[in-house]
N, C-alpha and C. Protein backbone atom coordinates (compact mmCIF):
# COMPACT_ATOMS: atom_id res chain seq x y z
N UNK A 1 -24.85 -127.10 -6.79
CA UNK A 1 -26.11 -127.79 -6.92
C UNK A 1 -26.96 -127.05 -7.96
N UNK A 2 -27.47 -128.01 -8.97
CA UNK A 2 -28.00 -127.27 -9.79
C UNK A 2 -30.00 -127.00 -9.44
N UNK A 3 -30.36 -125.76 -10.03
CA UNK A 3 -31.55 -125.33 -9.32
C UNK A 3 -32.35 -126.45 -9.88
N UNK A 4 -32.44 -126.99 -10.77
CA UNK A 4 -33.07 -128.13 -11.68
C UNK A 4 -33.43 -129.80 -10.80
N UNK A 5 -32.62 -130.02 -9.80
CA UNK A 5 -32.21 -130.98 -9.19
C UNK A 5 -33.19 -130.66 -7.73
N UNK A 6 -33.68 -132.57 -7.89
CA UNK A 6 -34.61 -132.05 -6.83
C UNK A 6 -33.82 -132.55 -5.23
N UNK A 7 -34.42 -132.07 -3.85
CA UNK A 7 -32.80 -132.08 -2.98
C UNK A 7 -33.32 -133.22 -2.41
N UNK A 8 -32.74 -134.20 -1.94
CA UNK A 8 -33.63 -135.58 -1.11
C UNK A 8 -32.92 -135.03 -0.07
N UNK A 9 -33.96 -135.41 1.49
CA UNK A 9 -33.30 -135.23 2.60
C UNK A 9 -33.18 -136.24 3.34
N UNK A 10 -34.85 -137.39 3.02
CA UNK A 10 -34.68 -138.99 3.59
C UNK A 10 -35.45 -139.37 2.64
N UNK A 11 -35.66 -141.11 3.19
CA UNK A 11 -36.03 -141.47 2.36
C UNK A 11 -37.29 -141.47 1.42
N UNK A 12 -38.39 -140.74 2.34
CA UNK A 12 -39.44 -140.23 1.82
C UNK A 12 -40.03 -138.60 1.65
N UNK A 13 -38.78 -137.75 1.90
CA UNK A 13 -38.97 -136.40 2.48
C UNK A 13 -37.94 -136.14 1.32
N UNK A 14 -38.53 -135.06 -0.11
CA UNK A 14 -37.96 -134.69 -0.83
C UNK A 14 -38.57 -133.23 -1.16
N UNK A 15 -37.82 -132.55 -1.71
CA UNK A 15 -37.82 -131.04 -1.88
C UNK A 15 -37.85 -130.94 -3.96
N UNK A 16 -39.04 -130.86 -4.43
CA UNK A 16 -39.17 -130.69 -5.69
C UNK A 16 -38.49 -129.45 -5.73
N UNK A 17 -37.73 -129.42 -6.98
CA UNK A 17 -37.54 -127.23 -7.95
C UNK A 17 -38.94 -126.81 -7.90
N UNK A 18 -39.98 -127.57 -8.25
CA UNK A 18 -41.34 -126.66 -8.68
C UNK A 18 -41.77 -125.91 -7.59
N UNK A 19 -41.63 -126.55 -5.77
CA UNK A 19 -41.91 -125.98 -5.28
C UNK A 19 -40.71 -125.10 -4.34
N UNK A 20 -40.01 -124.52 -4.93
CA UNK A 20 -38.94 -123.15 -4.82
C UNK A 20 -39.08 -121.98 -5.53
N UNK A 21 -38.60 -120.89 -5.23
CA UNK A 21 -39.28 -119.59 -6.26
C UNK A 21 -37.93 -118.92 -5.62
N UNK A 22 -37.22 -118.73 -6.33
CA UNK A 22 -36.07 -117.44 -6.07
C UNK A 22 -36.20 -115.84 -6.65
N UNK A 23 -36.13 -115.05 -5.69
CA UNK A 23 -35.97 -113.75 -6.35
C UNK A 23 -34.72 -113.01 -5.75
N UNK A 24 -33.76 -112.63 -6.14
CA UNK A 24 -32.86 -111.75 -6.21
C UNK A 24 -33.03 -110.30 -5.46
N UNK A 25 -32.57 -109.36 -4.67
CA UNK A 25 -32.91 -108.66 -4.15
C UNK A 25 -31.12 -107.73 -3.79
N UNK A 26 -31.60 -106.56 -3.74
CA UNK A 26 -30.08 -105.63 -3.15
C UNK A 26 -29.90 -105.96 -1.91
N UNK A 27 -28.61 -106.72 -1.57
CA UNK A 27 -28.22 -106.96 -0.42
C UNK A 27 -27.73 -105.93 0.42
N UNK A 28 -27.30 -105.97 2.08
CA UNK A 28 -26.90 -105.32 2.93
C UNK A 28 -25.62 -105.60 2.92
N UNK A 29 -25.15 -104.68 3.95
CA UNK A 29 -23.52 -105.19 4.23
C UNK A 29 -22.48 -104.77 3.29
N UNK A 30 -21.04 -105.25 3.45
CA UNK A 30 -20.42 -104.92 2.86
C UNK A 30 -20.24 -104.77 1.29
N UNK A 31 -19.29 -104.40 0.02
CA UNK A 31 -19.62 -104.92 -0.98
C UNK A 31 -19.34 -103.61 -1.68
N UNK A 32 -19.02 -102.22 -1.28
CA UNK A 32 -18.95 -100.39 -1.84
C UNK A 32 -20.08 -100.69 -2.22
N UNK A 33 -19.98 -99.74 -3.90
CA UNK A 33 -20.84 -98.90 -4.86
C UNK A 33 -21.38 -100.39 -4.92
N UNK A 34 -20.87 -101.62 -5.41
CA UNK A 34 -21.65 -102.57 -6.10
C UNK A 34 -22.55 -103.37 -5.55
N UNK A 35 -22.81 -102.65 -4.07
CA UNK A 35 -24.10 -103.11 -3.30
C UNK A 35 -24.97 -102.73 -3.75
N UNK A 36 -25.20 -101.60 -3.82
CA UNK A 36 -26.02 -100.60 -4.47
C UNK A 36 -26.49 -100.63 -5.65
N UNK A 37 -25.89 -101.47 -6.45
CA UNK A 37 -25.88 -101.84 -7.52
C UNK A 37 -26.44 -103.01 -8.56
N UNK A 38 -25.93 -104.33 -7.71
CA UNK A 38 -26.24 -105.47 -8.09
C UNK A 38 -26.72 -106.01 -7.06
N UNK A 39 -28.41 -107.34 -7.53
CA UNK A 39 -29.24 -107.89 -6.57
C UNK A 39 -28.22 -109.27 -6.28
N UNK A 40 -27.78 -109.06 -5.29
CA UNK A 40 -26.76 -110.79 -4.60
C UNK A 40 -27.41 -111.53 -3.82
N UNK A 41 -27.70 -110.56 -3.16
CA UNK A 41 -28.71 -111.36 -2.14
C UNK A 41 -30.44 -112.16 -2.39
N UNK A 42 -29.96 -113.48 -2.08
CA UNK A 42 -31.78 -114.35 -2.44
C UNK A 42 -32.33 -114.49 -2.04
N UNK A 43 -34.14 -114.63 -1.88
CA UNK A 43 -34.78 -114.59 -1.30
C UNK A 43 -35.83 -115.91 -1.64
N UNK A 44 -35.28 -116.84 -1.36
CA UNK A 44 -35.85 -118.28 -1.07
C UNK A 44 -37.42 -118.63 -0.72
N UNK A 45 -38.36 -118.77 -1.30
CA UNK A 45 -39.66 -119.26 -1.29
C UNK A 45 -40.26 -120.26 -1.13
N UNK A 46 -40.39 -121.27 -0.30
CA UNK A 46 -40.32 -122.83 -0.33
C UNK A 46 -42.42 -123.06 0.17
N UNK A 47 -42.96 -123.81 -0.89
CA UNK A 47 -44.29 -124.00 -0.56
C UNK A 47 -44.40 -124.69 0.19
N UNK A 48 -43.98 -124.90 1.25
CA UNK A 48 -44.52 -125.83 2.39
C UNK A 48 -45.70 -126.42 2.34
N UNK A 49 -46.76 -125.90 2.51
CA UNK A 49 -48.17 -126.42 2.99
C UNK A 49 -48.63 -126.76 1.31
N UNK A 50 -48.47 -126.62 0.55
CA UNK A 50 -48.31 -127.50 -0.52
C UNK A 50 -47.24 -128.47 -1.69
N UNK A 51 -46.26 -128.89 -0.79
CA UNK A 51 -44.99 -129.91 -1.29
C UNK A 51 -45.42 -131.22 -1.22
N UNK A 52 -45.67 -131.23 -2.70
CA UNK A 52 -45.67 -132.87 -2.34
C UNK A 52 -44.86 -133.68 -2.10
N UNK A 53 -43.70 -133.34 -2.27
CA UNK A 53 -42.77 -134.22 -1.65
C UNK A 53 -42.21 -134.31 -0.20
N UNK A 54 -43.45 -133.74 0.44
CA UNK A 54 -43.57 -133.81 2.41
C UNK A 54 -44.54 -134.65 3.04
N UNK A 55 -44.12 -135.42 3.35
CA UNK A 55 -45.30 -136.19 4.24
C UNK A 55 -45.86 -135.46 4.96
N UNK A 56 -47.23 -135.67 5.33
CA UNK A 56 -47.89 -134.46 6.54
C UNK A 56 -47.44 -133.93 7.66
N UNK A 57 -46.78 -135.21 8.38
CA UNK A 57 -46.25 -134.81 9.69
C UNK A 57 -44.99 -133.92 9.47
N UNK A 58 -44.32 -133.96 8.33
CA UNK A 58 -42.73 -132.92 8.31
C UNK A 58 -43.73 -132.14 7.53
N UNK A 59 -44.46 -131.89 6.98
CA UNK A 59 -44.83 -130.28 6.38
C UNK A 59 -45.26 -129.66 7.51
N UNK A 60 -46.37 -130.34 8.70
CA UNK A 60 -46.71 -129.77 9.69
C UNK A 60 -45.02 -128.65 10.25
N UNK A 61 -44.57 -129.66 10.34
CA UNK A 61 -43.47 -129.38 11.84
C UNK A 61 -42.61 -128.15 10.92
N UNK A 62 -42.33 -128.92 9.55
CA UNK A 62 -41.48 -127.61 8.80
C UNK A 62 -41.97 -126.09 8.97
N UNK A 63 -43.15 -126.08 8.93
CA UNK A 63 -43.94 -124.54 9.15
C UNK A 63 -43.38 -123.89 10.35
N UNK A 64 -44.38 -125.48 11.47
CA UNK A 64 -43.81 -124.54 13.26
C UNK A 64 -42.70 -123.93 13.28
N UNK A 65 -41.53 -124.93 12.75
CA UNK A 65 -39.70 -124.90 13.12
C UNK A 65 -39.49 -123.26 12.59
N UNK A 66 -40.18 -123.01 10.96
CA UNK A 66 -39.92 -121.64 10.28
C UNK A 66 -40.38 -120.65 11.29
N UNK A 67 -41.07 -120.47 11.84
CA UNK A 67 -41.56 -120.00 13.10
C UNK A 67 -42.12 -118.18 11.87
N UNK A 68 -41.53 -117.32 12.14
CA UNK A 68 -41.88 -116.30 11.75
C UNK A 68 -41.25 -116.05 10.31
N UNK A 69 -40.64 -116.91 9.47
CA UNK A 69 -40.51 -116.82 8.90
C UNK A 69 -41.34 -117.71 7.44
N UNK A 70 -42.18 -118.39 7.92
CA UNK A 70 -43.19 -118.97 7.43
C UNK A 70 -44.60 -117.59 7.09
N UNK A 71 -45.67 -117.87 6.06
CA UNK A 71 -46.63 -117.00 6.12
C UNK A 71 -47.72 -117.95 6.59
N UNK A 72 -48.91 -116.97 6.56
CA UNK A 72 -49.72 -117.91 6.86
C UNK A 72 -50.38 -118.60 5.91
N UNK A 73 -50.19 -118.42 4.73
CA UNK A 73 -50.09 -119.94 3.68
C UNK A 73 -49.52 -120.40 3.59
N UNK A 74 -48.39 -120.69 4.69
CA UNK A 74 -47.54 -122.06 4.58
C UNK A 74 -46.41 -121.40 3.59
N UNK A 75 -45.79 -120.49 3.17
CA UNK A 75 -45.13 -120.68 2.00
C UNK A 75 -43.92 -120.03 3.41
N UNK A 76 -42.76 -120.86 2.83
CA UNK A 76 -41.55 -120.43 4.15
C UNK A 76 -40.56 -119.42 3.05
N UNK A 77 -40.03 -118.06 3.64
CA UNK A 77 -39.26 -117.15 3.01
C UNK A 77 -38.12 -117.64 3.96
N UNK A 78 -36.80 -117.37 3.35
CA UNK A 78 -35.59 -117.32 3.76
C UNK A 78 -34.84 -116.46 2.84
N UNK A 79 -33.92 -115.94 3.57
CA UNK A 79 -33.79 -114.56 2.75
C UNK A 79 -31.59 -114.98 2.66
N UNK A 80 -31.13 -114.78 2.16
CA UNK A 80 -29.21 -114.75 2.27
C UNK A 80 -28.69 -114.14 2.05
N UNK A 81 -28.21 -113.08 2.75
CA UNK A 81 -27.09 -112.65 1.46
C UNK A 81 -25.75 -112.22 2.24
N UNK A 82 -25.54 -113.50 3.20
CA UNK A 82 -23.95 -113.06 3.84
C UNK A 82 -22.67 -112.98 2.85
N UNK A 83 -23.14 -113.47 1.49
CA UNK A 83 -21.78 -113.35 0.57
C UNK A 83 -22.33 -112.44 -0.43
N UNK A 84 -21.04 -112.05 -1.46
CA UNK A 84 -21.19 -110.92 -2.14
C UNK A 84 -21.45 -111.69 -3.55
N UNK A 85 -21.61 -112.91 -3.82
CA UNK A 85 -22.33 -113.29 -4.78
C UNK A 85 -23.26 -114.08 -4.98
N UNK A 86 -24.39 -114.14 -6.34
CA UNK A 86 -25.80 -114.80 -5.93
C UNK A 86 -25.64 -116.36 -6.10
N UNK A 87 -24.51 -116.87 -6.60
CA UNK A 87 -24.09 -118.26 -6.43
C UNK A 87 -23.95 -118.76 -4.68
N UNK A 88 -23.12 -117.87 -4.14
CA UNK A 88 -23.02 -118.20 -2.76
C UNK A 88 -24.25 -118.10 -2.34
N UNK A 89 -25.01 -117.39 -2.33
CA UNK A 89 -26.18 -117.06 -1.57
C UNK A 89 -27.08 -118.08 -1.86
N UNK A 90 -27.68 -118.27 -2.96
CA UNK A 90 -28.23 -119.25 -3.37
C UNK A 90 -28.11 -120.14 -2.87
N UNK A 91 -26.61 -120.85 -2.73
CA UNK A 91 -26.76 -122.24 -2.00
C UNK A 91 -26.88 -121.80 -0.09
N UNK A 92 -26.38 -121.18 0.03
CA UNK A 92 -26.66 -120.56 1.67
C UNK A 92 -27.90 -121.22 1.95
N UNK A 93 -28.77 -120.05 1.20
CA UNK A 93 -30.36 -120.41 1.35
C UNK A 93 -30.63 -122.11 1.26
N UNK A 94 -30.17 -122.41 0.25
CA UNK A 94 -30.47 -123.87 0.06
C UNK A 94 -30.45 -124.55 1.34
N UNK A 95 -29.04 -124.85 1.65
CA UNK A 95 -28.45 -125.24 2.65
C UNK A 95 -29.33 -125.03 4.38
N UNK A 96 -29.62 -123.99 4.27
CA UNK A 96 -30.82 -123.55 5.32
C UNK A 96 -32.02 -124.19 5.60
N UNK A 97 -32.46 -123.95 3.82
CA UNK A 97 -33.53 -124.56 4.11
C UNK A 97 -33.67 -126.20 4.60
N UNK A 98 -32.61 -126.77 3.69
CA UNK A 98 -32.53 -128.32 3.81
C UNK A 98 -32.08 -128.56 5.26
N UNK A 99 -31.48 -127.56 5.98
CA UNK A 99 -31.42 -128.25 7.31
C UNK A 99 -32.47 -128.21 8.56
N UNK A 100 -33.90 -126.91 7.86
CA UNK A 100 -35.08 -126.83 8.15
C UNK A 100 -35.58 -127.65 7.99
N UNK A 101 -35.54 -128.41 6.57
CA UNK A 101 -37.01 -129.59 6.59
C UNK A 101 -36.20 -130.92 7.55
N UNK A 102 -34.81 -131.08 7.18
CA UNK A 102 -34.34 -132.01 7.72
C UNK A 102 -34.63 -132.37 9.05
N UNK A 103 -34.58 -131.55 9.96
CA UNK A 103 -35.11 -131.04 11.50
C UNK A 103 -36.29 -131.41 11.57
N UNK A 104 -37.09 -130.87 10.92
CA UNK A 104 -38.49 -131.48 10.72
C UNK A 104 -38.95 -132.74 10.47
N UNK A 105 -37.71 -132.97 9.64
CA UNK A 105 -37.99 -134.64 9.49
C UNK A 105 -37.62 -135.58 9.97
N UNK A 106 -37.26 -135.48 11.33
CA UNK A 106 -36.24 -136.19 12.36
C UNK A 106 -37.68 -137.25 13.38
N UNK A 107 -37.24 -137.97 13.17
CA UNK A 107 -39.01 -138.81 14.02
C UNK A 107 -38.79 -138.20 15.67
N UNK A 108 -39.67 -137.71 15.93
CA UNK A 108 -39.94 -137.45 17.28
C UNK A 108 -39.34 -138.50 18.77
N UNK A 109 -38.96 -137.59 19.37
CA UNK A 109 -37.98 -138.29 20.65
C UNK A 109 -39.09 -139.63 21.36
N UNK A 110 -38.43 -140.51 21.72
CA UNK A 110 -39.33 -141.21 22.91
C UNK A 110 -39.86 -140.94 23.96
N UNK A 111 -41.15 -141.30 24.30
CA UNK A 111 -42.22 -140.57 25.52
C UNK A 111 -41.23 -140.55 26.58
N UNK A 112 -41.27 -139.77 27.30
CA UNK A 112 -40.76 -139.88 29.06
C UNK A 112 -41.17 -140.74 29.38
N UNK A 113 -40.71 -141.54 30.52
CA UNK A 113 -40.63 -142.35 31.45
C UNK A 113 -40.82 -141.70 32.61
N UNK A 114 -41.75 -141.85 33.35
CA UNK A 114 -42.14 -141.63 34.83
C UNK A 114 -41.20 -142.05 35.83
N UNK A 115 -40.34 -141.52 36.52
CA UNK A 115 -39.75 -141.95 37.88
C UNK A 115 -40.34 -141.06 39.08
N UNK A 116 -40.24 -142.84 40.16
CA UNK A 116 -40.35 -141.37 41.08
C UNK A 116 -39.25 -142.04 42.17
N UNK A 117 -38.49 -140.61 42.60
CA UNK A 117 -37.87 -140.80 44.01
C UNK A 117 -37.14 -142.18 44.89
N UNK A 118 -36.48 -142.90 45.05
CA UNK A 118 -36.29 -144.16 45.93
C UNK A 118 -36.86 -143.61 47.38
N UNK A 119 -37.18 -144.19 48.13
CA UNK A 119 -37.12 -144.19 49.65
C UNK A 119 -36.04 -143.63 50.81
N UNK A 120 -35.11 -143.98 50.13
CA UNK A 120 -33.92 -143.36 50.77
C UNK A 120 -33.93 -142.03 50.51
N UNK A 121 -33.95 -141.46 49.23
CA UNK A 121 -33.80 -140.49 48.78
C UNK A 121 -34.90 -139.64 49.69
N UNK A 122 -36.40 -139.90 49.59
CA UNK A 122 -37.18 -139.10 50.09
C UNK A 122 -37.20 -139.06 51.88
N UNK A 123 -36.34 -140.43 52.42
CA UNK A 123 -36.07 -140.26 53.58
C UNK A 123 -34.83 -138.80 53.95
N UNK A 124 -33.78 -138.75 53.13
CA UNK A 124 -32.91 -137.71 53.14
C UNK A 124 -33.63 -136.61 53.31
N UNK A 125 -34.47 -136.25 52.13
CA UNK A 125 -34.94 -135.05 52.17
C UNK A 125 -35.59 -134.48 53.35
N UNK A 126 -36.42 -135.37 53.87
CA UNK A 126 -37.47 -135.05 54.99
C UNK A 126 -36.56 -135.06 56.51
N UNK A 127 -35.34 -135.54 56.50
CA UNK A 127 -34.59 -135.43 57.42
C UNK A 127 -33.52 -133.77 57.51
N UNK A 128 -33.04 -133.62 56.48
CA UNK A 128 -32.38 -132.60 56.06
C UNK A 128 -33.69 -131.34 56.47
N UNK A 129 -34.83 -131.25 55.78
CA UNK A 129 -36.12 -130.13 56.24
C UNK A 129 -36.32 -130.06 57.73
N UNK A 130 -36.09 -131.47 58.43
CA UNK A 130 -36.19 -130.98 59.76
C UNK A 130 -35.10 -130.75 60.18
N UNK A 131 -33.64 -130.39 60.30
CA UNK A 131 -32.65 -130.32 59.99
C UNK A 131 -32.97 -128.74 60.42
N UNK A 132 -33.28 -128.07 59.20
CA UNK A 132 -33.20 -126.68 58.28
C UNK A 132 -34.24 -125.74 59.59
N UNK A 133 -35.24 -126.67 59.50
CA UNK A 133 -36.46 -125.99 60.63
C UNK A 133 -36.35 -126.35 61.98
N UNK A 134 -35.38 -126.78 62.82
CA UNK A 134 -34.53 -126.91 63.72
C UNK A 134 -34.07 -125.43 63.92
N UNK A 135 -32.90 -125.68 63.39
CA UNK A 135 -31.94 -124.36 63.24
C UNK A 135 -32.56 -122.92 63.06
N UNK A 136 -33.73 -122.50 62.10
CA UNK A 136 -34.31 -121.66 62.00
C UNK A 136 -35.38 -121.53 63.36
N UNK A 137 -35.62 -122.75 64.07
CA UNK A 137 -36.44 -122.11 64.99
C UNK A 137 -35.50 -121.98 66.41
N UNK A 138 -34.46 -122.21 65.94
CA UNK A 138 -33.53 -122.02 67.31
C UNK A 138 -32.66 -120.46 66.87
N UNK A 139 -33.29 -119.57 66.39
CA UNK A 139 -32.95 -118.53 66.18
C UNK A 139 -34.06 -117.12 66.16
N UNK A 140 -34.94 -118.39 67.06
CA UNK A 140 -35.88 -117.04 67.18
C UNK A 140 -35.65 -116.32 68.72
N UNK A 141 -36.62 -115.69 69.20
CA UNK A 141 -36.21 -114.86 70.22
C UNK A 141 -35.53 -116.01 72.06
N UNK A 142 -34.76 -115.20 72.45
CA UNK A 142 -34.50 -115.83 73.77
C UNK A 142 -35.52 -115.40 74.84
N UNK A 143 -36.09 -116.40 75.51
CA UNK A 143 -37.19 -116.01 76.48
C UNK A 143 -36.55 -116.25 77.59
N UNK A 144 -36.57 -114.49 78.59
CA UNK A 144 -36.32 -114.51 79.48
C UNK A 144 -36.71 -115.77 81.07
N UNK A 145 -36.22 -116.41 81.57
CA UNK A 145 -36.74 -117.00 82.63
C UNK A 145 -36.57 -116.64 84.30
């Protein structure tokens, strides 16, 4: 995927290049001397709280979902570097992120529905409790007669 290319996730929820910022950084982990060496690992910048290509309600939720990895200007960091090159990583991050806003951009579940109980059911219960408190009070002390 080229960095130039902007990522669509639906039909109104798109991810501009302008608002991405990559910086390169020395990764952890495996890799010898050339960890130490060369920046592989990316560090993904996504402006959330100012993308225009987010409707309000998924920029909202994109922030919450980033949870601590969001700042408090909205700008979301994601950091990669499980592979030993900045091609892999790069899209890692990508890939992350797009399944962040995607999540975010999922329309919210349907309200609950209220049930309550059948009759039978709450007849069981109240039979079974006296049942329970029966037995427990036939285990208290024996009174001499």
């Amino acid at each position: 995927m080229a960095s130039d290319e902007k990522i669509i996730i639906a039909d109104n929820v798109v991810i501009h290049p302008g608002d991405l910022h990559e910086d390169f950084i020395r990764s952890s982990g495996p890799g010898g001397q050339n960890v130490n060496k060369v920046a592989t690992a990316v560090q993904l910048r996504f402006d959330a709280a100012n993308a225009e290509g987010l409707p309000e309600r998924v920029r909202e939720r994109t922030i919450k979902l980033a949870g601590q990895r969001a700042t408090k200007d909205g700008v979301v960091v994601i950091e990669a570097g499980r592979f030993r090159t900045q091609e892999q990583n790069r899209a890692d991050a990508r890939a992350r992120l797009t399944a962040l806003v995607a999540k975010a951009a999922e329309p919210p579940p349907p309200p609950r529905k209220k049930t309550r109980p059948s009759k039978g059911a709450v007849e069981r219960r109240l039979k079974t409790k006296a049942g329970r408190s029966t037995v427990k009070k036939l285990r208290g002390r024996v009174e001499n007669d």
